[in-house]
Protein backbone atom coordinates (compact mmCIF):
# COMPACT_ATOMS: atom_id res chain seq x y z
CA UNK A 1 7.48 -6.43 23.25
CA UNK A 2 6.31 -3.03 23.81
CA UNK A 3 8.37 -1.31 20.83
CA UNK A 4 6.49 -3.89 18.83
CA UNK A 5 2.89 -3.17 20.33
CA UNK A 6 4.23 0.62 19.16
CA UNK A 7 5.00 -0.28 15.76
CA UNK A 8 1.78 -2.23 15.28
CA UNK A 9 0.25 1.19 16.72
CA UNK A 10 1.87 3.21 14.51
CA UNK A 11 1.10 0.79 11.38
CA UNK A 12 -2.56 1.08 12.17
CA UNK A 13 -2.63 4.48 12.19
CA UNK A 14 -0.14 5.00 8.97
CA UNK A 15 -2.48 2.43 7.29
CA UNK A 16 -5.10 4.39 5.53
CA UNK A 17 -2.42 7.87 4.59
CA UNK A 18 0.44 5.87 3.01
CA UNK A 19 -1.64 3.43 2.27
CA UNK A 20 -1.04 -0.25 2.17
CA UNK A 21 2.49 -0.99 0.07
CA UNK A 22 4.39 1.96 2.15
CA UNK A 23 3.20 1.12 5.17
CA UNK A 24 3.49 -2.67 5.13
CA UNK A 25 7.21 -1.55 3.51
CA UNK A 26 7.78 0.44 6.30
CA UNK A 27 6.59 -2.04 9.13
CA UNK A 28 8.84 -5.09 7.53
CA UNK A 29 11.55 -2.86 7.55
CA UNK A 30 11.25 -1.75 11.14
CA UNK A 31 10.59 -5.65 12.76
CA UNK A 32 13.46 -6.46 10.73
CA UNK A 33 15.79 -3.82 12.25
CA UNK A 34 14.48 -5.02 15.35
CA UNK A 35 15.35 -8.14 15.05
CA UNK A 36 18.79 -8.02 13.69
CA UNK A 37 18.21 -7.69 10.17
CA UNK A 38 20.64 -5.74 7.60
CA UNK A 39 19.17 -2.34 6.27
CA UNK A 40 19.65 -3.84 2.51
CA UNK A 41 17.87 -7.13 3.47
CA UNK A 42 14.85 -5.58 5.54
CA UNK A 43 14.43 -2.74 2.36
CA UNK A 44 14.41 -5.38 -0.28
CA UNK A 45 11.98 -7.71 1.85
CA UNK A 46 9.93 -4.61 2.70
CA UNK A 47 9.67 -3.70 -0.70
CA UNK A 48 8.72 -6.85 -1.99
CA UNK A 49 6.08 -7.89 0.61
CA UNK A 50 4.42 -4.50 0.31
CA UNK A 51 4.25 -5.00 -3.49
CA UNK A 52 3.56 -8.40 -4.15
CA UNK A 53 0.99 -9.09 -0.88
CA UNK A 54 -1.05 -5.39 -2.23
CA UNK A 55 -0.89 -7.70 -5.79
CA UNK A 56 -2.18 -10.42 -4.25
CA UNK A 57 -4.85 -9.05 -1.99
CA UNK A 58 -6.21 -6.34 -4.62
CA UNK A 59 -5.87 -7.38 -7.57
CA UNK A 60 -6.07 -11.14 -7.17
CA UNK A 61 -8.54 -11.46 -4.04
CA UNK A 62 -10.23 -8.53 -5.06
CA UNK A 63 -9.84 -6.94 -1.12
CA UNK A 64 -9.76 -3.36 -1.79
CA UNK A 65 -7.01 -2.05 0.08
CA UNK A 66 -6.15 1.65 0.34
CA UNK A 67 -3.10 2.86 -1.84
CA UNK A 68 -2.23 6.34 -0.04
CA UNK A 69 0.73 8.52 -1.34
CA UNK A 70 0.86 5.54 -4.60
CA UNK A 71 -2.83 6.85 -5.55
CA UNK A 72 -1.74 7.52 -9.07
CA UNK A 73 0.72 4.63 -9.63
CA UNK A 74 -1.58 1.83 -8.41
């Protein structure tokens, strides 16, 4: 419980540098370490729920999220 509480830390205050697709990446990834996942599986599922859920908040619900180090690409 209290590596978690330190990876939610750590999310919040990664949040607004990498910005929203890295750092969402980069917290899937980590939980799913934690909880037994393969590398591959937790980087493809980090990947993917960083991309599509910044698609779907910002671009479809119009919630303006921040996109960090991906300034340019996004």
């Amino acid at each position: 419980i209290a590596l978690l509480v330190a990876l939610v830390a750590g999310y919040a205050l990664l949040f607004q540098w990498l910005g929203f697709v890295v750092s969402t990446a980069l917290m899937v990834v980590a939980v799913g370490r934690l909880f037994g996942g393969t590398w591959r599986h937790c980087a493809i599922g980090g990947g993917a729920m960083g991309a599509l859920f910044f698609l779907l908040f910002d671009k479809l619900l119009d919630v303006v999220l921040p996109t960090g180090i991906l300034g340019g690409l996004l």
